[in-house]
Protein backbone atom coordinates (compact mmCIF):
# COMPACT_ATOMS: atom_id res chain seq x y z
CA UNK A 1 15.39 24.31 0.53
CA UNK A 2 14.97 22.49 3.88
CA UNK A 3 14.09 24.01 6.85
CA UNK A 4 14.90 22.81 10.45
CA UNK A 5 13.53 24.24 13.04
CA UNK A 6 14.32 24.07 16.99
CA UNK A 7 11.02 22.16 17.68
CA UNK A 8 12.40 19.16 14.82
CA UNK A 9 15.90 19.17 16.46
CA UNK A 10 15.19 18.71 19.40
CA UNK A 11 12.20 15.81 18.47
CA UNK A 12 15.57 14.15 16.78
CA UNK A 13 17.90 14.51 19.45
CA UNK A 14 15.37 12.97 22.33
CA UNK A 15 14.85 10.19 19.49
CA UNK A 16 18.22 9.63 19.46
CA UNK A 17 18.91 9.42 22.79
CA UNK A 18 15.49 7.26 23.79
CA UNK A 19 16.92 4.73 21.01
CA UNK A 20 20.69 4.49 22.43
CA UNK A 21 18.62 4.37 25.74
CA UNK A 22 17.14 1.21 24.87
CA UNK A 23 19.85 -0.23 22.65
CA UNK A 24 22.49 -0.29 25.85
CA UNK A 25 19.74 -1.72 28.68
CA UNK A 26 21.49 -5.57 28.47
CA UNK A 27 18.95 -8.00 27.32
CA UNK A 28 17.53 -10.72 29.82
CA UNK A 29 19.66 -14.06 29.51
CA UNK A 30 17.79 -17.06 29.00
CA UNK A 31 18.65 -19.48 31.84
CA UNK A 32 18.84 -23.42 30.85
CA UNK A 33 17.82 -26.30 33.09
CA UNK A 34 18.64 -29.96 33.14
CA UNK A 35 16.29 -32.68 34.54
CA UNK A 36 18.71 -34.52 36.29
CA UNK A 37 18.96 -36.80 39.35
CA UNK A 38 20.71 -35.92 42.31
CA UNK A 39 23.97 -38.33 42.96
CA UNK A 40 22.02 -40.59 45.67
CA UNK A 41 19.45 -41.56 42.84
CA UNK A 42 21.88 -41.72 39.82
CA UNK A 43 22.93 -44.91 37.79
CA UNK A 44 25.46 -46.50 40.19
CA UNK A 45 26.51 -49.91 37.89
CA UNK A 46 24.54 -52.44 35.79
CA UNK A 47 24.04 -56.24 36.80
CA UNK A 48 22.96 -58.81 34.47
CA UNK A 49 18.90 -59.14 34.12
CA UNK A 50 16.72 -62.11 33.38
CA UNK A 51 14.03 -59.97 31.58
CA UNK A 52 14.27 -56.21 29.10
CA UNK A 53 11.71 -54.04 29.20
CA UNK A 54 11.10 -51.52 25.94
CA UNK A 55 11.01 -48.01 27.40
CA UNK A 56 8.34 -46.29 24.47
CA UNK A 57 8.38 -42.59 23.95
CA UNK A 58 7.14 -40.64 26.75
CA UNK A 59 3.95 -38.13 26.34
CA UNK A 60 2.90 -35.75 27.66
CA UNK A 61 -0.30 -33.65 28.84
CA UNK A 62 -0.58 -30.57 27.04
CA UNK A 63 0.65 -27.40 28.88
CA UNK A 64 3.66 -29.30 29.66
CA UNK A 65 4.94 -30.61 26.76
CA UNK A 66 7.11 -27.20 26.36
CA UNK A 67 10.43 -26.29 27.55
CA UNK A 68 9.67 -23.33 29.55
CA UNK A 69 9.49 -24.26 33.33
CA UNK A 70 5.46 -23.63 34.32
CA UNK A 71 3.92 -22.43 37.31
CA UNK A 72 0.48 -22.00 38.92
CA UNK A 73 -0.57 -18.77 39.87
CA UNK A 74 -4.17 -18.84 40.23
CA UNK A 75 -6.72 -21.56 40.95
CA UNK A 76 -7.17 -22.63 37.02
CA UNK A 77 -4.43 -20.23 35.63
CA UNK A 78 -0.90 -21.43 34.51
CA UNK A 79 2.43 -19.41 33.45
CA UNK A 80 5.06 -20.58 31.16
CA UNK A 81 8.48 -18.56 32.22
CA UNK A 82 10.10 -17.60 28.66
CA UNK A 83 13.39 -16.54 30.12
CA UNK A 84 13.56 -20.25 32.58
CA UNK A 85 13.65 -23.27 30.27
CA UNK A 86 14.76 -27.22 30.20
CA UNK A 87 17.24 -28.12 28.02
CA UNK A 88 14.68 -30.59 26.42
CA UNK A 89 11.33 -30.82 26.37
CA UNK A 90 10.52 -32.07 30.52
CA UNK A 91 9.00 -35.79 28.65
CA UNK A 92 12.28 -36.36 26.59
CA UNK A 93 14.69 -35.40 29.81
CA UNK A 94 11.94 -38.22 31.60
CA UNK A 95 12.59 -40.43 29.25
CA UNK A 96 16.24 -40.59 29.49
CA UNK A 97 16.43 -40.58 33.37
CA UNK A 98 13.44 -42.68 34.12
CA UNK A 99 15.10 -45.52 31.73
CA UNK A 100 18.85 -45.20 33.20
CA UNK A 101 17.68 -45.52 37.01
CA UNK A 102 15.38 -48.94 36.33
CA UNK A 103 18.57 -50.04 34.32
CA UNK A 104 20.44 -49.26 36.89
CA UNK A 105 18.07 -50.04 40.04
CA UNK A 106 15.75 -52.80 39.11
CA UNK A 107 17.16 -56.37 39.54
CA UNK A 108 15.04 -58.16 37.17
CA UNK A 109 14.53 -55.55 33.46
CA UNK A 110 17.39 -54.68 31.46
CA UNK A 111 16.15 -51.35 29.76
CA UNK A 112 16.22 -50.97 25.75
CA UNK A 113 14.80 -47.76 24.25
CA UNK A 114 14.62 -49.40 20.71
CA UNK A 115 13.19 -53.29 19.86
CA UNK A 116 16.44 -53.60 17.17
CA UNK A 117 16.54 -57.39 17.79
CA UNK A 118 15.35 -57.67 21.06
CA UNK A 119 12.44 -59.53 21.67
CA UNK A 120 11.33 -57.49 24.83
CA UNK A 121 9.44 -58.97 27.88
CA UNK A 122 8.10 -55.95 28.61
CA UNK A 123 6.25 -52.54 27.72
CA UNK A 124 6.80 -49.17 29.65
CA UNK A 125 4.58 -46.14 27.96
CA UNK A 126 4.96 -43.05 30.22
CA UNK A 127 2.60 -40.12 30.76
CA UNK A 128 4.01 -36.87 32.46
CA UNK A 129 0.63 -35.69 33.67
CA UNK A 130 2.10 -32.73 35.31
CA UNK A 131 5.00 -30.80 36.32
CA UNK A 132 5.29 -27.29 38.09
CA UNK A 133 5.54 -25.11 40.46
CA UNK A 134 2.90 -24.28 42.76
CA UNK A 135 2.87 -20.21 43.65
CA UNK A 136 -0.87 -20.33 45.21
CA UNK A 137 0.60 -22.25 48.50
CA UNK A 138 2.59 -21.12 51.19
CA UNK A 139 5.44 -22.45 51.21
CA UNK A 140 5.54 -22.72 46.86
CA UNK A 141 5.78 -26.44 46.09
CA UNK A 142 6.82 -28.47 43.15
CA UNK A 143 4.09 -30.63 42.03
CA UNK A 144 5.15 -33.98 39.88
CA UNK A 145 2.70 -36.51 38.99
CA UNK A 146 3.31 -39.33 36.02
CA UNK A 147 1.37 -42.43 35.16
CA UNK A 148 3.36 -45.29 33.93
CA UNK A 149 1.47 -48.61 32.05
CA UNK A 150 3.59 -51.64 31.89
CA UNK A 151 2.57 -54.62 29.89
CA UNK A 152 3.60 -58.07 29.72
CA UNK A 153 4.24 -58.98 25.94
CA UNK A 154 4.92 -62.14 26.06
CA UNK A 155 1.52 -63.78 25.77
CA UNK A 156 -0.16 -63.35 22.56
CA UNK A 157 -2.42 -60.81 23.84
CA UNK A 158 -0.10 -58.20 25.59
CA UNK A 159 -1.21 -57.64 29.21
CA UNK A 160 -1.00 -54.51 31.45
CA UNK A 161 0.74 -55.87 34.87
CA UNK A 162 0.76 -52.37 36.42
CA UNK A 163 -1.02 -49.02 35.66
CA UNK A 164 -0.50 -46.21 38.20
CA UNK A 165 0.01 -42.43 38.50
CA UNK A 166 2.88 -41.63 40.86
CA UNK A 167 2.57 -38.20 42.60
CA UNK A 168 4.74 -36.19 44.62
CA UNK A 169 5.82 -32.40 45.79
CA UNK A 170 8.55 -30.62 47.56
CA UNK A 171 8.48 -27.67 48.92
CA UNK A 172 10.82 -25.27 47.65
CA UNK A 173 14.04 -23.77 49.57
CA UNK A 174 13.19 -20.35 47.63
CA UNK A 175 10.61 -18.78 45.42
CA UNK A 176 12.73 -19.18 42.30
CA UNK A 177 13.41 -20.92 38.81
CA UNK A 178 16.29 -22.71 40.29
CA UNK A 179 15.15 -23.53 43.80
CA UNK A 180 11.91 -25.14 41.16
CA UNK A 181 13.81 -27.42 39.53
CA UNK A 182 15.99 -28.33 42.65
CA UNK A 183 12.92 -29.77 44.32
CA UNK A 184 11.24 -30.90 41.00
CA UNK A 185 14.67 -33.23 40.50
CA UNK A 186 14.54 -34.74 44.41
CA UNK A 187 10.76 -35.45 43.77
CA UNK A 188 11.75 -37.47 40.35
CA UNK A 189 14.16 -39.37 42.23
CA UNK A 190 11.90 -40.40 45.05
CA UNK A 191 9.12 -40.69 42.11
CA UNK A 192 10.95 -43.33 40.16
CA UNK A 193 12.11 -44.94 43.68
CA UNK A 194 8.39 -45.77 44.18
CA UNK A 195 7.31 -46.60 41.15
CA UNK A 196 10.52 -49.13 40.83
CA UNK A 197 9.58 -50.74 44.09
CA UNK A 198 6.07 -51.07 42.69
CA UNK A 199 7.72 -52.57 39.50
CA UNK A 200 10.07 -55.46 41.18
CA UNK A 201 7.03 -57.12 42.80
CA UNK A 202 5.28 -57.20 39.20
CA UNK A 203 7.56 -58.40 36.88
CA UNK A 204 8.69 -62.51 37.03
């Protein structure tokens, strides 16, 4: 025969009511993240180009090579935000918008992400050194800073014709995920502006 005593009742009712307790707090949502340009610095129309430039695969450095948007909170100590997140990895999202605005902007490359049967003029490999938010300054900032090679392969020895990391920050309008990526998207745009400037006066 079983016995139940006061004492184990009431162990199983404040159980009970510690699990329902937990079960009906709502769960933190996950909030997604695009990469994108604002609409001053998106693709506006195509033109017809003398010269294509093959857009590799872009890398990136580790610590950022995740989804989940990263900030510095310490001199050497970074934080990846579980709940704040790209939709992509930060290098693919590059990728894509890096190689629609020089399609779109530069007068000279037509932009192919895939040889196929293209013989290409030229080589872009990409390097997204870093990308974050910086909590140890007042105002936060968002910190940005890619290297891109390009190569000329049309001599028989492929030749780099510019190599340069591009840095920029913005400060942001708020100390959150969203006001982050805000300013991390207007210093892409001004990032790729520079670095497509750079590009026009290299390539022939």
């Amino acid at each position: 025969m079983i016995r139940v005593t006061i004492s184990s009742v009431a162990l199983i009712l404040g159980l009970l009511l510690l699990t329902s307790g937990c079960l009906s707090q709502p769960h933190p949502r996950k909030n997604i993240f695009s990469l994108g340009l604002s609409a001053e610095d998106s693709p506006a129309r195509s033109t017809p180009k003398s010269r294509t430039l093959l857009a590799a695969t872009v890398t990136a450095a580790a610590g950022f090579d995740n989804r989940g948007l990263v900030f510095r909170v310490g001199p050497d100590q970074l934080e990846t935000d579980f709940y704040n997140e790209f939709a992509a990895p930060p290098a693919r999202l590059l990728a894509d918008q890096a190689a629609q605005y020089l399609d779109a902007h530069n007068s000279r490359l037509r932009v192919v992400k895939s040889p196929g049967l293209v013989l290409a003029d030229y080589g872009l490999e990409t390097y997204l050194e870093s990308l974050y938010g910086d909590f140890t300054v007042e105002p936060p900032e968002a910190v940005l800073n890619i290297r891109f090679t390009v190569s000329d392969l049309r001599p028989a020895s492929p030749r780099p014709v510019l190599d340069q990391t591009y840095r920029q920050k913005r400060p942001l309008a708020a100390k959150t995920p969203a006001a982050l990526v805000t300013a991390l998207q207007q210093a892409l745009g001004d990032l790729l502006a520079e670095f497509n400037r750079d590009l026009e006066k290299r390539v022939r």
